[in-house]
PDB file of N, CA and C in Angstrom:
ATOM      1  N   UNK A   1      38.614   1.676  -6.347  1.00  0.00           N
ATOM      2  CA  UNK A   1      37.564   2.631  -6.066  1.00  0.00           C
ATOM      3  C   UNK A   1      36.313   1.875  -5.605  1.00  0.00           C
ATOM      4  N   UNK A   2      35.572   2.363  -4.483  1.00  0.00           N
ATOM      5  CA  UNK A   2      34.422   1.520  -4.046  1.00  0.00           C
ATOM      6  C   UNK A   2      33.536   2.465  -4.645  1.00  0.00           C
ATOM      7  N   UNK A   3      32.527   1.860  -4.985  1.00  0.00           N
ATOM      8  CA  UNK A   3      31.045   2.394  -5.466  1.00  0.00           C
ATOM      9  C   UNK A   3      29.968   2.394  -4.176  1.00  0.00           C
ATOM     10  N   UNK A   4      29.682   3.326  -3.838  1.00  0.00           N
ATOM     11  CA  UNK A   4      28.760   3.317  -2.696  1.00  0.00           C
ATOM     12  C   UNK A   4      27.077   2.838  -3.075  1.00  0.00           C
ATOM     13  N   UNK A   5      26.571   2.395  -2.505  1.00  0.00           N
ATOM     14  CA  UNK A   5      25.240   1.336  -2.915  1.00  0.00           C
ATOM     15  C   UNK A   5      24.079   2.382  -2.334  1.00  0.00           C
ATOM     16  N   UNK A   6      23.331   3.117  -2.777  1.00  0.00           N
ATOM     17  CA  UNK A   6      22.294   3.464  -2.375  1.00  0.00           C
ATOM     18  C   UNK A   6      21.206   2.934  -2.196  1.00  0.00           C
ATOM     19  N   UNK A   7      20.138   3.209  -1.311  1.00  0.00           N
ATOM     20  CA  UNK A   7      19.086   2.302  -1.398  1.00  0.00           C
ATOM     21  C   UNK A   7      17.832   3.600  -1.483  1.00  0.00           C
ATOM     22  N   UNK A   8      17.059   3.341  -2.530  1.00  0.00           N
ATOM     23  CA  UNK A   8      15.867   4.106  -2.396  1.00  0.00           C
ATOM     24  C   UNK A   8      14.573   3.716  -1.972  1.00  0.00           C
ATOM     25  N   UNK A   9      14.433   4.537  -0.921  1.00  0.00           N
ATOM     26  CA  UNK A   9      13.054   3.990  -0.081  1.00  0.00           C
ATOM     27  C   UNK A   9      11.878   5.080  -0.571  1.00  0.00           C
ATOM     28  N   UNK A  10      10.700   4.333  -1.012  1.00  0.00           N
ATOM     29  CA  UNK A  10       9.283   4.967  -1.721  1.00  0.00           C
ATOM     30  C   UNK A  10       9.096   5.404  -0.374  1.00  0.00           C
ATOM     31  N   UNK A  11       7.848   6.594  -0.401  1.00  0.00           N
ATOM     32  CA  UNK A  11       7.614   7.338   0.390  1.00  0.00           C
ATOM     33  C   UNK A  11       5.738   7.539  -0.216  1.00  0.00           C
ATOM     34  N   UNK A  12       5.240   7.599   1.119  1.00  0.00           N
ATOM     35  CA  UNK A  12       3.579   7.847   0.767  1.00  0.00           C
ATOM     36  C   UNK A  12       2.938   9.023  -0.090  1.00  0.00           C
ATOM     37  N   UNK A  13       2.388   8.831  -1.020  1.00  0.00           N
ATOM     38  CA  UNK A  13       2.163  10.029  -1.608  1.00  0.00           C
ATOM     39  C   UNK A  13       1.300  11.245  -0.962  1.00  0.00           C
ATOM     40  N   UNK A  14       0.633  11.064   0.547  1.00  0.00           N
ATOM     41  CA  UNK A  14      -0.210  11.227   1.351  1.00  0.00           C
ATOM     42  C   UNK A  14       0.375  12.026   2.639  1.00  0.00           C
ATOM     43  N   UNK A  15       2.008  11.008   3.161  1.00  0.00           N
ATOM     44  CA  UNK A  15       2.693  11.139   3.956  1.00  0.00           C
ATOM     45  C   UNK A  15       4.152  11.103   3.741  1.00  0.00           C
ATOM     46  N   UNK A  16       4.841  12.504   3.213  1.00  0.00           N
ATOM     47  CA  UNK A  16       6.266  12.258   2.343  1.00  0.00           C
ATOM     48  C   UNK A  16       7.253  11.894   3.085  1.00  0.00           C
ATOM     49  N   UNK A  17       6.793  12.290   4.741  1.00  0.00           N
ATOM     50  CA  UNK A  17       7.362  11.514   5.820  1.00  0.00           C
ATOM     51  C   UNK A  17       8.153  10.284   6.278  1.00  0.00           C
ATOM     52  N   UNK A  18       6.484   9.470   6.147  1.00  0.00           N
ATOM     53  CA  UNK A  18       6.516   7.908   6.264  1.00  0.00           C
ATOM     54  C   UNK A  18       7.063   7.105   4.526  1.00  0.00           C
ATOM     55  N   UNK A  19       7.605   6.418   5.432  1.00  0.00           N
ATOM     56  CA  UNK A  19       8.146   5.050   4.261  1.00  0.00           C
ATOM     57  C   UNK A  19       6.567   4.716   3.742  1.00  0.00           C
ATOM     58  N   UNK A  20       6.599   3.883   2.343  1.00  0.00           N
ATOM     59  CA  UNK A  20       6.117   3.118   1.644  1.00  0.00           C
ATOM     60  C   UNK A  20       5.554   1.882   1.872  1.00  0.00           C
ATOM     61  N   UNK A  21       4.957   1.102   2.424  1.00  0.00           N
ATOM     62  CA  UNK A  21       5.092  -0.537   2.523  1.00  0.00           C
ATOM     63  C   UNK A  21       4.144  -1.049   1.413  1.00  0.00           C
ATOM     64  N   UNK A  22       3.166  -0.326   1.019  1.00  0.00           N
ATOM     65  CA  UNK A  22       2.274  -0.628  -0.135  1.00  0.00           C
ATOM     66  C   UNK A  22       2.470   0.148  -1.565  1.00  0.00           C
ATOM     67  N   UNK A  23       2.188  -0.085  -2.647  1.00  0.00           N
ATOM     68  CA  UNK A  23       1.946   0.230  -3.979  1.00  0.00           C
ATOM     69  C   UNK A  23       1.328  -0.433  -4.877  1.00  0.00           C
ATOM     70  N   UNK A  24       0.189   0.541  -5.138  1.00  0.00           N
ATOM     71  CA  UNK A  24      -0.522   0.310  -6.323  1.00  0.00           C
ATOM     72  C   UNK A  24      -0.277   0.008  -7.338  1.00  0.00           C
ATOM     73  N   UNK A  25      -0.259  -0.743  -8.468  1.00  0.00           N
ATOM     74  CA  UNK A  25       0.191  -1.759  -9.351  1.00  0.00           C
ATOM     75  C   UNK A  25       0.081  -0.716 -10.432  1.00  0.00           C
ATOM     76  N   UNK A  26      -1.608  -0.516 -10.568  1.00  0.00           N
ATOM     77  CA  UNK A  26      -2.312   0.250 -11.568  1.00  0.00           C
ATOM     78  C   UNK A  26      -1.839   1.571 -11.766  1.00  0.00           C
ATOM     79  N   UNK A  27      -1.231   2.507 -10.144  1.00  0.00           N
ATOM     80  CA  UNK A  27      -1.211   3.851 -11.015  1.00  0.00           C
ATOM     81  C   UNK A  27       0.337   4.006 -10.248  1.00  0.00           C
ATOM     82  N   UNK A  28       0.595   2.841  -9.625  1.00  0.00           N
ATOM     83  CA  UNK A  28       2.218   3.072  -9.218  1.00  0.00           C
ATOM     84  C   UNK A  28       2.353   4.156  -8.047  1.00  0.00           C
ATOM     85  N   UNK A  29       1.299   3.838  -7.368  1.00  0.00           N
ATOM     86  CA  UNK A  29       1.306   5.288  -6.070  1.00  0.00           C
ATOM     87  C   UNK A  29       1.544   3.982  -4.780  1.00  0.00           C
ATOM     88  N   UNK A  30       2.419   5.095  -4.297  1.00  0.00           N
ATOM     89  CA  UNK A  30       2.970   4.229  -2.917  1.00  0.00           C
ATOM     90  C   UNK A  30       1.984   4.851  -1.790  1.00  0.00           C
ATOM     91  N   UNK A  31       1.818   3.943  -0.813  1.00  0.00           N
ATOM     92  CA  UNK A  31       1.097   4.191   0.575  1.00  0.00           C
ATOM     93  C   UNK A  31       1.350   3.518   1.725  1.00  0.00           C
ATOM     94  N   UNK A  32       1.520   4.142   2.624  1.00  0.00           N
ATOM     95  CA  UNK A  32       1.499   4.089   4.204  1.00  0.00           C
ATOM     96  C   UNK A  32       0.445   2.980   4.159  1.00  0.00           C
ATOM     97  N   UNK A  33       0.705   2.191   5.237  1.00  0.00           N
ATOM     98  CA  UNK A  33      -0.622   1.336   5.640  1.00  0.00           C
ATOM     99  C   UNK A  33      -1.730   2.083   6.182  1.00  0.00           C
ATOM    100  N   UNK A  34      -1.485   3.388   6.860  1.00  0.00           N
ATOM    101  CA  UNK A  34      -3.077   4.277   7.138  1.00  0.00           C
ATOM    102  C   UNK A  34      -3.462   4.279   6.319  1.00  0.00           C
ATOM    103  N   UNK A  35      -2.495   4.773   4.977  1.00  0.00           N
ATOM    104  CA  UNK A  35      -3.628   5.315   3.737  1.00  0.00           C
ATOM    105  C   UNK A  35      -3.705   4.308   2.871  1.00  0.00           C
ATOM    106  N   UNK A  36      -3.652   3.525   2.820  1.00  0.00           N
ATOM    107  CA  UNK A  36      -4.340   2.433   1.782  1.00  0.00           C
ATOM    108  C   UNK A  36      -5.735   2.497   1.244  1.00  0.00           C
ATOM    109  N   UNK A  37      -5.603   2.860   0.611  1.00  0.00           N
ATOM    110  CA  UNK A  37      -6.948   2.725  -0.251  1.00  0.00           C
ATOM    111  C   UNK A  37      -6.883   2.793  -2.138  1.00  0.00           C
ATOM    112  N   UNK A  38      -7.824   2.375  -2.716  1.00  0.00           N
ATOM    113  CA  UNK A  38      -8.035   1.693  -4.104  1.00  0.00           C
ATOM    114  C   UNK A  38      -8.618   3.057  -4.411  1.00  0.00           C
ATOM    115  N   UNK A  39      -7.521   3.607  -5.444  1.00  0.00           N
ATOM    116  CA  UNK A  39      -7.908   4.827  -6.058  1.00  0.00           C
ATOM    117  C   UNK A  39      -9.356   4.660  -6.789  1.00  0.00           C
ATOM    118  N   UNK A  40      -9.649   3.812  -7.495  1.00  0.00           N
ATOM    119  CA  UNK A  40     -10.613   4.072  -8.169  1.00  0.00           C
ATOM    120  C   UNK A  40     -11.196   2.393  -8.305  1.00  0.00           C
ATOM    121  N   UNK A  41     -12.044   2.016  -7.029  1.00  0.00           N
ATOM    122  CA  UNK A  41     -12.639   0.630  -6.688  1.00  0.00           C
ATOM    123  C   UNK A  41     -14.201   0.162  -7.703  1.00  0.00           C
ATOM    124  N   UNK A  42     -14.176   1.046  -8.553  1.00  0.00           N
ATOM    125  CA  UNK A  42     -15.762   0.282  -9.195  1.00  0.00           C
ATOM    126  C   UNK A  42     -15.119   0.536 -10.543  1.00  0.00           C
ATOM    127  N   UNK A  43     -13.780   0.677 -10.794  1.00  0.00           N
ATOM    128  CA  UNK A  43     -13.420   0.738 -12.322  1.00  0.00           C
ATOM    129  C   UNK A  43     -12.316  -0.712 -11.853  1.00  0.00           C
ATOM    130  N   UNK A  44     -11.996  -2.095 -13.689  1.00  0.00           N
ATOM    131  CA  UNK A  44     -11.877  -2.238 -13.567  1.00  0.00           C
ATOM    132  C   UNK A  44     -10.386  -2.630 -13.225  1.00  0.00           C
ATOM    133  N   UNK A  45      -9.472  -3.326 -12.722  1.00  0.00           N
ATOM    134  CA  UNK A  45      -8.229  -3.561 -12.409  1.00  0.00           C
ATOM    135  C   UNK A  45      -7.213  -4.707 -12.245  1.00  0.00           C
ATOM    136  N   UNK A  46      -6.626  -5.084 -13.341  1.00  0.00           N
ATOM    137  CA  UNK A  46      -6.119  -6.059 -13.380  1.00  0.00           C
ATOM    138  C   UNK A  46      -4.753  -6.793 -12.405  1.00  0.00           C
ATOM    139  N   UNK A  47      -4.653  -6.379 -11.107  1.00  0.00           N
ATOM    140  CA  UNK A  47      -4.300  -6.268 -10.262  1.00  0.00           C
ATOM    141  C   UNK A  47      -4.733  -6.946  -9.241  1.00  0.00           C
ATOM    142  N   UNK A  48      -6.185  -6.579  -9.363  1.00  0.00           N
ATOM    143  CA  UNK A  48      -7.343  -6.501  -7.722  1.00  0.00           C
ATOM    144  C   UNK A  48      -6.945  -7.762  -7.304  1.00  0.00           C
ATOM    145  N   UNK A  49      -7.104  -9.080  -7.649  1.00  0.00           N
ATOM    146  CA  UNK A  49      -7.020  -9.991  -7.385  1.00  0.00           C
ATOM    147  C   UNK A  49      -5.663 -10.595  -5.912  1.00  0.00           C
ATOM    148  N   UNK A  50      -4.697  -9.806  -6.618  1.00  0.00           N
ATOM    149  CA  UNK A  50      -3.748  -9.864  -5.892  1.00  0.00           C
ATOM    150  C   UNK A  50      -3.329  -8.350  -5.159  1.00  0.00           C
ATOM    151  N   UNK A  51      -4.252  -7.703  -5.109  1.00  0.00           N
ATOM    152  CA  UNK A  51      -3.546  -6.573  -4.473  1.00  0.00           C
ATOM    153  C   UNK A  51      -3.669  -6.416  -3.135  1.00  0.00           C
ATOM    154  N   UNK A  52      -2.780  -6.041  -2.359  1.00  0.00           N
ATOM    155  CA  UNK A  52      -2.872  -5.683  -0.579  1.00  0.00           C
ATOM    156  C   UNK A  52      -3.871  -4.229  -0.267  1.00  0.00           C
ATOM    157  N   UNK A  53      -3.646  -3.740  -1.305  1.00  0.00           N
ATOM    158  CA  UNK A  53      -4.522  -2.515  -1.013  1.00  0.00           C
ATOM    159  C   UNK A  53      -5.752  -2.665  -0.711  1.00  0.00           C
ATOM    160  N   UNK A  54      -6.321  -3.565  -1.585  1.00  0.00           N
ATOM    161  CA  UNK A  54      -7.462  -3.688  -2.018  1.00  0.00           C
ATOM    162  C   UNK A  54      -8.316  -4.648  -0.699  1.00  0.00           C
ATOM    163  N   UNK A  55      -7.116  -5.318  -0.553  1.00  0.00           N
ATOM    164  CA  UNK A  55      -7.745  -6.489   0.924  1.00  0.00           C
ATOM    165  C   UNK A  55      -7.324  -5.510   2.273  1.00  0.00           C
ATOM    166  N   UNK A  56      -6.889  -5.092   2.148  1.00  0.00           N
ATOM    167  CA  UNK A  56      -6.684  -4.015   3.359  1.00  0.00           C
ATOM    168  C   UNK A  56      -7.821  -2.977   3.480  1.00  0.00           C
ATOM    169  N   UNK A  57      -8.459  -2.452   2.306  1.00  0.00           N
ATOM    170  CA  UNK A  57      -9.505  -1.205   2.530  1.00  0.00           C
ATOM    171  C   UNK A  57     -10.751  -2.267   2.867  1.00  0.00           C
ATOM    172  N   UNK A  58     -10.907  -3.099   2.146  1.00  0.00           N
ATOM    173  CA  UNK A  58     -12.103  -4.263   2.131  1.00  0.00           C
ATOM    174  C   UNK A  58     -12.362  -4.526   3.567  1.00  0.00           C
ATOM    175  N   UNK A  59     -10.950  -4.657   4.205  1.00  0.00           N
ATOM    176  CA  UNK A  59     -11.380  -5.274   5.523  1.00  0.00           C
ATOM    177  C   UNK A  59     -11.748  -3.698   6.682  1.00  0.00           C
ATOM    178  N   UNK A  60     -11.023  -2.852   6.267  1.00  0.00           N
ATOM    179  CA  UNK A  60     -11.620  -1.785   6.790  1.00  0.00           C
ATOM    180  C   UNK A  60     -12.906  -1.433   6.501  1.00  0.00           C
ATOM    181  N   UNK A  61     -13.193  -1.447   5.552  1.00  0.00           N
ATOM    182  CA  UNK A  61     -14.891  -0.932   5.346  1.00  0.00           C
ATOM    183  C   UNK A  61     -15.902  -1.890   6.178  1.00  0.00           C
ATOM    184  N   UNK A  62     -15.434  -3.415   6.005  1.00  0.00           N
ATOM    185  CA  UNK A  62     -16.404  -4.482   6.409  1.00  0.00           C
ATOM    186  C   UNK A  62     -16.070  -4.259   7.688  1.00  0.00           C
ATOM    187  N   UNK A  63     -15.447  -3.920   8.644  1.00  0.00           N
ATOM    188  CA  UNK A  63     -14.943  -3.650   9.904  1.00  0.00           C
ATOM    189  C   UNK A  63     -14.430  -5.260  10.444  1.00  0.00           C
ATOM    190  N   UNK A  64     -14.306  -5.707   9.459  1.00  0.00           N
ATOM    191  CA  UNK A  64     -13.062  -7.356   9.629  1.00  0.00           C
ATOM    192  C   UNK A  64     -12.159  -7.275  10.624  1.00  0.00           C
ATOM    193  N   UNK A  65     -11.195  -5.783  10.571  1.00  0.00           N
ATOM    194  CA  UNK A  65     -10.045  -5.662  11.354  1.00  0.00           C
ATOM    195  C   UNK A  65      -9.787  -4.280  11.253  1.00  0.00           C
ATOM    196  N   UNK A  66      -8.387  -4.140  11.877  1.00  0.00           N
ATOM    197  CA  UNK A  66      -8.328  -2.801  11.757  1.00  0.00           C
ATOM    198  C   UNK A  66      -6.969  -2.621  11.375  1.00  0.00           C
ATOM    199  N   UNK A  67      -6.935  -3.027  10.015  1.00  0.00           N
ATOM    200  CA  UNK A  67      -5.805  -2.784   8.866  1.00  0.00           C
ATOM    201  C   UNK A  67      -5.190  -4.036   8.871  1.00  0.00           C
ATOM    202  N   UNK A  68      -4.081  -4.096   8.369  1.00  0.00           N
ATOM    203  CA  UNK A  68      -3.094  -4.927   8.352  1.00  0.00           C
ATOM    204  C   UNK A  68      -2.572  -5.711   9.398  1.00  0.00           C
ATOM    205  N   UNK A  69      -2.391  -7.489   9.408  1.00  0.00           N
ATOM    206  CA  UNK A  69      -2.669  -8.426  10.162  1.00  0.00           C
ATOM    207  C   UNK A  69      -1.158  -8.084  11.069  1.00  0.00           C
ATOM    208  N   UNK A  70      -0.557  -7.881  12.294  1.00  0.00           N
ATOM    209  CA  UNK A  70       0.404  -7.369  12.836  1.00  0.00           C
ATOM    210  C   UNK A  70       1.443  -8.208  13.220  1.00  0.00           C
ATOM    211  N   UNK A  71       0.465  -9.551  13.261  1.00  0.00           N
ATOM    212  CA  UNK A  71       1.504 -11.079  13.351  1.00  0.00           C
ATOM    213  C   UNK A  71       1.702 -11.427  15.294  1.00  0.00           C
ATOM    214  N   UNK A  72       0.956 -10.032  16.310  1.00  0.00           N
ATOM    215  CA  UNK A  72       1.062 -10.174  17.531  1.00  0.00           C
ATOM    216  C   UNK A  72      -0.228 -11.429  17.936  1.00  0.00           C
ATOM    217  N   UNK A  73      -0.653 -12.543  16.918  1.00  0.00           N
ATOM    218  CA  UNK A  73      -2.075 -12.759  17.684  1.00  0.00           C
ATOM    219  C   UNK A  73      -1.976 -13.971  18.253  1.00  0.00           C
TER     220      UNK A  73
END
């Protein structure tokens, strides 16, 4: 008998559409790279340090870039 292997792909909580590529550590919410953003950025988070979310909205606000580095440069 073969066992068939599923694979579960997270989905944006924003966009049930789009796949996942990010998740929040702290509240376990998946996001699209549009929607990236730090649910709650002036409380603190033991995460921040290493989180993509967090360097992804940062660089959007500071107007650094415009999201996530694409690897075309």
């Amino acid at each position: 008998m073969d066992l068939m292997e599923t694979e579960t792909i997270a989905v944006c909580v924003n966009h049930p559409e789009k796949a996942a590529d990010l998740v929040c550590m702290k509240y376990q919410a998946h996001f699209c790279e549009a929607c990236a953003h730090c649910r709650d950025p002036k409380l603190y988070c033991k995460h921040r340090t290493a989180c993509p979310i967090w360097f992804i909205a940062k660089d959007r606000e500071n107007g650094w870039g415009n999201g996530p580095m694409t690897g075309d440069g």
